[in-house]
N, C-alpha and C. Protein backbone atom coordinates (compact mmCIF):
# COMPACT_ATOMS: atom_id res chain seq x y z
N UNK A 1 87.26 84.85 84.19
CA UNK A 1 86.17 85.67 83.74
C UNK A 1 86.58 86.30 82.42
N UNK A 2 86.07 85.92 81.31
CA UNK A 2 86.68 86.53 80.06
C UNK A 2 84.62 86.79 79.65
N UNK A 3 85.04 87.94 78.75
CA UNK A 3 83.87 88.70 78.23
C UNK A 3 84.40 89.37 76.87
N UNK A 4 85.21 88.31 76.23
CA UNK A 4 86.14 88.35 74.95
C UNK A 4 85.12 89.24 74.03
N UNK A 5 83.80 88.49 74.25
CA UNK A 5 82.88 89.21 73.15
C UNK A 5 82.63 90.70 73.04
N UNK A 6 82.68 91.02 73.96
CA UNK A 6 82.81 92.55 73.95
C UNK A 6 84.11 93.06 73.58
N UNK A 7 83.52 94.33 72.82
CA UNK A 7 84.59 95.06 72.91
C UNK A 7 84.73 95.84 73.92
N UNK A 8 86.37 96.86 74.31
CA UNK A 8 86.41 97.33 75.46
C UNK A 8 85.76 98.80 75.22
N UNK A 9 85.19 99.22 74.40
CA UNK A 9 84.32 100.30 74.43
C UNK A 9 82.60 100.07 75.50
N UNK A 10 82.40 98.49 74.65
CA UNK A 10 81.26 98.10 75.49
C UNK A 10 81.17 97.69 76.77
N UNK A 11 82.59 97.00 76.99
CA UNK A 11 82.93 96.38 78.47
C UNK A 11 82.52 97.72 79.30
N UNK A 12 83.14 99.19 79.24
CA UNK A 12 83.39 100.49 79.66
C UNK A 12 81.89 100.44 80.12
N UNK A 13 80.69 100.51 79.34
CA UNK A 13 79.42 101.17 78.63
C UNK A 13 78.78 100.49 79.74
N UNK A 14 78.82 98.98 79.86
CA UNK A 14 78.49 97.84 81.06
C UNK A 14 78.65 98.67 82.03
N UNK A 15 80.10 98.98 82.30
CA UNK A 15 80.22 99.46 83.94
C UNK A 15 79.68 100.47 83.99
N UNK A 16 79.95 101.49 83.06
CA UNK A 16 79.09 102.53 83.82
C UNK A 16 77.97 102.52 84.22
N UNK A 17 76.91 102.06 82.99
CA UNK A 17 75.78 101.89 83.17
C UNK A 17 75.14 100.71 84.29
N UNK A 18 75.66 99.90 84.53
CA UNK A 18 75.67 98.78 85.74
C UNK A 18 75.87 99.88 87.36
N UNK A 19 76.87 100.78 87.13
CA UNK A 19 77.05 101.47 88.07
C UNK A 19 76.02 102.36 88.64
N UNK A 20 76.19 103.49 87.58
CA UNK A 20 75.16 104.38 87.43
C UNK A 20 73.67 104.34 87.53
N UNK A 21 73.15 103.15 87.02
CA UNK A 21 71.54 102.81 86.81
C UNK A 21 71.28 102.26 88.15
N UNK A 22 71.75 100.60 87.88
CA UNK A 22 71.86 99.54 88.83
C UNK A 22 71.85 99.89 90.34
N UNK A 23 73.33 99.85 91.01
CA UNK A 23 73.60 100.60 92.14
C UNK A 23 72.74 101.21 92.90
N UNK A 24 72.24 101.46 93.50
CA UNK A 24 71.42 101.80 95.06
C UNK A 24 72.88 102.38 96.03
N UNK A 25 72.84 103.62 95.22
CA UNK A 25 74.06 104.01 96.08
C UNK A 25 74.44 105.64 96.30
N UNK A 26 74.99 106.15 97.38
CA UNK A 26 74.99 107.83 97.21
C UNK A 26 75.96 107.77 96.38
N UNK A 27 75.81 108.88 95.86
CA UNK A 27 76.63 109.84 94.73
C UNK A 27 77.58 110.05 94.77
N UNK A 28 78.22 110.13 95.80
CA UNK A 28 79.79 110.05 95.81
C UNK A 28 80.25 108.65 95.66
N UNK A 29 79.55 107.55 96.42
CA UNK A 29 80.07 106.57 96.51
C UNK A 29 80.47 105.95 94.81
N UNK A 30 78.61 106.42 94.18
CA UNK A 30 78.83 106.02 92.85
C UNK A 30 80.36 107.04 91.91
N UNK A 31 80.34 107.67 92.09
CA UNK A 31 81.55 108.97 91.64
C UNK A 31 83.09 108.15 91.68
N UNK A 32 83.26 107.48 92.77
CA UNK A 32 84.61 106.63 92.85
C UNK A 32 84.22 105.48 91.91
N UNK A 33 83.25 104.54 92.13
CA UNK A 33 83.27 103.62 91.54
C UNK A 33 83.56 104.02 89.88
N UNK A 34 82.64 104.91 89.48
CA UNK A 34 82.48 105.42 88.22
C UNK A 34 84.26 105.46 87.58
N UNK A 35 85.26 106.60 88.61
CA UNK A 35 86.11 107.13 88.36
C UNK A 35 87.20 105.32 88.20
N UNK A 36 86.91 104.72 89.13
CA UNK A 36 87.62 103.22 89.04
C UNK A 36 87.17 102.59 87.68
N UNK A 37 85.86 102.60 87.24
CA UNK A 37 85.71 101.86 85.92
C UNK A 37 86.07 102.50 85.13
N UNK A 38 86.78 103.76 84.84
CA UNK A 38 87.41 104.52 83.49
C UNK A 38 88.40 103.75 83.42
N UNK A 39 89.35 103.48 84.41
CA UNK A 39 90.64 103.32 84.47
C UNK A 39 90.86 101.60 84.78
N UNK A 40 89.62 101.06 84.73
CA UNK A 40 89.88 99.37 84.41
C UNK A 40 90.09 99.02 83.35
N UNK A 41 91.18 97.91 82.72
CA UNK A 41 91.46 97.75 81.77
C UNK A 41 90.75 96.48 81.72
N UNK A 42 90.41 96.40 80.17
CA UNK A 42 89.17 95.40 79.52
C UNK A 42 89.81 93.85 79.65
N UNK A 43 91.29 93.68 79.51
CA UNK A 43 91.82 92.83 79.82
C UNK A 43 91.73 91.90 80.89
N UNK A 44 92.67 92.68 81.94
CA UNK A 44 92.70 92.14 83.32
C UNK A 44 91.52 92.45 84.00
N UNK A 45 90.56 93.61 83.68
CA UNK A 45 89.27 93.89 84.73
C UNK A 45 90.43 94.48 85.87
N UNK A 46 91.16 95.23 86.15
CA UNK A 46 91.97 96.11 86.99
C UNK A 46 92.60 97.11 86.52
N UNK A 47 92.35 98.17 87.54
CA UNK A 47 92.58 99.61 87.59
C UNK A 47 93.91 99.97 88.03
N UNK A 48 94.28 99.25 89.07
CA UNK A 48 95.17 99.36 90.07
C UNK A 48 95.62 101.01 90.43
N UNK A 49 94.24 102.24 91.01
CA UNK A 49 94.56 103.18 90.92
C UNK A 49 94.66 103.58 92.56
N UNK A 50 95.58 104.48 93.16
CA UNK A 50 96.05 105.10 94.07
C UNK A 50 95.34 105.90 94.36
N UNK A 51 94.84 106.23 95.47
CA UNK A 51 93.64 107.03 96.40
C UNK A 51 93.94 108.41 96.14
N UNK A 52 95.00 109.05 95.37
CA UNK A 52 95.75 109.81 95.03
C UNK A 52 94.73 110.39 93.70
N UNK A 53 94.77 109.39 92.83
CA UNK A 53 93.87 109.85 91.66
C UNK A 53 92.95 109.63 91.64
N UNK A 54 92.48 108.93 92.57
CA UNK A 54 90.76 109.03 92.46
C UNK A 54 90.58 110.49 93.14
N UNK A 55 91.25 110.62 94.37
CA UNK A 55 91.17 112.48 94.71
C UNK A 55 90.99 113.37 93.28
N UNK A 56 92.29 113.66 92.64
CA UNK A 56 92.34 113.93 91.91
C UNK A 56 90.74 113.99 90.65
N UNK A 57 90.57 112.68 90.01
CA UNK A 57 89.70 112.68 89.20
C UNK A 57 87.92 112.97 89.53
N UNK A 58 88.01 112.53 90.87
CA UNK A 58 86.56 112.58 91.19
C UNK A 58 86.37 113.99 92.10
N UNK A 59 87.23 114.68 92.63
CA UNK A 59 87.09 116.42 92.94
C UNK A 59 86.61 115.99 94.44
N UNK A 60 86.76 114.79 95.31
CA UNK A 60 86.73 114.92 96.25
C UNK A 60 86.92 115.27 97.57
N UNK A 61 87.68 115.56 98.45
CA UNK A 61 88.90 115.64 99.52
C UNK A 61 89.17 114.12 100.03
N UNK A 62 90.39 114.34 100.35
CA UNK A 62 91.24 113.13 100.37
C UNK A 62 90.78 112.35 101.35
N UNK A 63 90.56 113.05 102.67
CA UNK A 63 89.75 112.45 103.87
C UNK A 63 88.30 111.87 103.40
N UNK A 64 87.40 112.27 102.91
CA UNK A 64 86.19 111.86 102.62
C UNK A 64 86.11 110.93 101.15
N UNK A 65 87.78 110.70 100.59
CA UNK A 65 87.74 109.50 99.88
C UNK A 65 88.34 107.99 100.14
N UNK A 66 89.03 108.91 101.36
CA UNK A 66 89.77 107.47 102.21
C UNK A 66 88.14 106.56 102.93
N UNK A 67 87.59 107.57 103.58
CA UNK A 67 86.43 107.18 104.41
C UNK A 67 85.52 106.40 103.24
N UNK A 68 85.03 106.61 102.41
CA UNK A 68 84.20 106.16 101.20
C UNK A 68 84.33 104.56 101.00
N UNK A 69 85.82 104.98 100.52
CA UNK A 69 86.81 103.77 100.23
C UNK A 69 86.67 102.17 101.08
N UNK A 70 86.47 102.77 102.31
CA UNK A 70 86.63 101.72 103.11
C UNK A 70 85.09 101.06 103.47
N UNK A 71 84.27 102.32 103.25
CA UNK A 71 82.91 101.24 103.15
C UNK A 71 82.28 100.72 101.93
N UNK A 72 83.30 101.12 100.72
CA UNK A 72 82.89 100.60 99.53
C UNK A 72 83.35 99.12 99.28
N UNK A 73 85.10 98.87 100.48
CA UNK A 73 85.44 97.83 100.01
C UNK A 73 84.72 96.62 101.10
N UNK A 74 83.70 97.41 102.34
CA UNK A 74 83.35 96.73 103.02
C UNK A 74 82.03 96.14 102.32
N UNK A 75 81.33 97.01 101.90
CA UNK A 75 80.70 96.58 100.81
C UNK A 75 80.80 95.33 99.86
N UNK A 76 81.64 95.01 99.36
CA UNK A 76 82.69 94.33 98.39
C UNK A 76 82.19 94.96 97.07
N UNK A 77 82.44 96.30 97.16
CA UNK A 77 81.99 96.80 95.63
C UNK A 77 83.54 97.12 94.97
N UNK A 78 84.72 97.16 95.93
CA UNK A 78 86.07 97.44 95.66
C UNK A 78 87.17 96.67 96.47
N UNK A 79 88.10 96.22 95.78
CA UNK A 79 88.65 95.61 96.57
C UNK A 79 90.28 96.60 96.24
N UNK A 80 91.38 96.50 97.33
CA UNK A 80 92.45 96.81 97.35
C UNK A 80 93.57 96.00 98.09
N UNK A 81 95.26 96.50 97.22
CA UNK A 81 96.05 95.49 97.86
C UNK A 81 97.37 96.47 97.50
N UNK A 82 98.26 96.08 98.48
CA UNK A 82 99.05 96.88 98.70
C UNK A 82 100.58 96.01 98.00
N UNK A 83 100.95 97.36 97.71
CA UNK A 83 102.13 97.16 96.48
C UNK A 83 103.77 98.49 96.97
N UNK A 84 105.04 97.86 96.94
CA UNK A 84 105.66 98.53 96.95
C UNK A 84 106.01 99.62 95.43
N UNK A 85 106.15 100.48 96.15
CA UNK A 85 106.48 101.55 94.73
C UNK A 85 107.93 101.61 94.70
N UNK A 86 108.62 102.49 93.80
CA UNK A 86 110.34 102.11 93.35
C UNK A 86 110.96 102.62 94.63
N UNK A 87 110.38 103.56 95.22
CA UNK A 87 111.07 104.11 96.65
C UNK A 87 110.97 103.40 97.88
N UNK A 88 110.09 102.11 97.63
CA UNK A 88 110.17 101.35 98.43
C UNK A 88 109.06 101.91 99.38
N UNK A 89 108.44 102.39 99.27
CA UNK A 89 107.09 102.86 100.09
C UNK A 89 105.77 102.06 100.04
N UNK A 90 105.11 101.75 100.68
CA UNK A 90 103.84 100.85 100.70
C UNK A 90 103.05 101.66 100.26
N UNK A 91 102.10 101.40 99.10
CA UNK A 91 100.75 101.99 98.52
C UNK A 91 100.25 101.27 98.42
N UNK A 92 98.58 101.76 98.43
CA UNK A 92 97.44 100.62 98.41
C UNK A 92 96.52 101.29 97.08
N UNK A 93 96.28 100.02 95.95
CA UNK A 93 96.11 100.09 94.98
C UNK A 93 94.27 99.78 95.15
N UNK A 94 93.50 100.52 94.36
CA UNK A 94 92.01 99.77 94.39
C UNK A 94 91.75 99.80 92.97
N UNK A 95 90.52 98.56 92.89
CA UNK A 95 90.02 98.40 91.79
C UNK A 95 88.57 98.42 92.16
N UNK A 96 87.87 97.85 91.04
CA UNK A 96 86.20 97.17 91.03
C UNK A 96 86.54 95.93 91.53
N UNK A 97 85.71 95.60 92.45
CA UNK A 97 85.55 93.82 93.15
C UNK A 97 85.56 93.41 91.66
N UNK A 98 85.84 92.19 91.84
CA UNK A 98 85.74 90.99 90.71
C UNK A 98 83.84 90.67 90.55
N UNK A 99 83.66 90.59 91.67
CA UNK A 99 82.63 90.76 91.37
C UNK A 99 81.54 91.42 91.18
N UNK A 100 81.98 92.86 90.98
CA UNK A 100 80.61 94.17 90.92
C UNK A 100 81.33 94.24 89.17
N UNK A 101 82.71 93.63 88.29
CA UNK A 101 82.71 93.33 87.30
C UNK A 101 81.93 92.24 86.70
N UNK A 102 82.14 91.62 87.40
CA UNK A 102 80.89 90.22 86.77
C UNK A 102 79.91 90.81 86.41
N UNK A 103 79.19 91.03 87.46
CA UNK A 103 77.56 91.14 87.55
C UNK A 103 77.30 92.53 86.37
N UNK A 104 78.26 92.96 86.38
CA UNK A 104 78.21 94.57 85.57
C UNK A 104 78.50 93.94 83.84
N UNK A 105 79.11 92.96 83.42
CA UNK A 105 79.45 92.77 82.34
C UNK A 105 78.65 91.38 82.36
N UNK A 106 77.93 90.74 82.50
CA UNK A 106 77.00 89.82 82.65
C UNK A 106 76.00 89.68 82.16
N UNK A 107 75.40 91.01 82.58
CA UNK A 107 73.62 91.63 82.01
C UNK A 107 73.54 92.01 80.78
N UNK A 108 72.59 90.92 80.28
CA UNK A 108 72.58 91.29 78.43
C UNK A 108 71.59 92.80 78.71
């Protein structure tokens, strides 16, 4: 999936607005997604951000972003995968599905 033609100002502009407009979705749910497309890079189309900072960035509680999380990725609006960190601890990383990037950077 390359969308070379854009720049990553516009790639950004896509998601939000794909998110924000598009989407048929509550407000929090849209709030994570939103907070995941800041932090996707235009490159890879991945965030790889920790449930940690989406707390953090989107002002949620941690419980009601774990819960979100899991019907967003049931959804397939997010997908996640789990990665050791240097301490050797299991974390689970989420992004935007591959495909709620498509369809979001797609629409002329």
């Amino acid at each position: 999936m390359t969308f070379s033609h854009l720049s990553p100002c516009q790639q950004h502009l896509k998601l939000w607005n794909h998110i924000s407009r598009q989407l048929k979705l509550m407000p929090s749910l849209k709030l994570i997604l939103l907070v995941l497309a800041n932090y996707t890079d235009c490159h890879s189309h991945k965030a790889n951000l920790p449930a940690s900072l989406i707390v953090r960035d989107s002002g949620l509680k941690d419980e009601e972003i774990k819960r979100l999380l899991v019907s967003l990725e049931a959804a397939n609006w997010v997908e996640s995968g789990r990665v050791l960190s240097d301490a050797g601890r299991s974390v689970i990383l989420y992004n935007l599905s591959a495909h709620l990037v498509q369809q979001a950077l797609s629409l002329v």
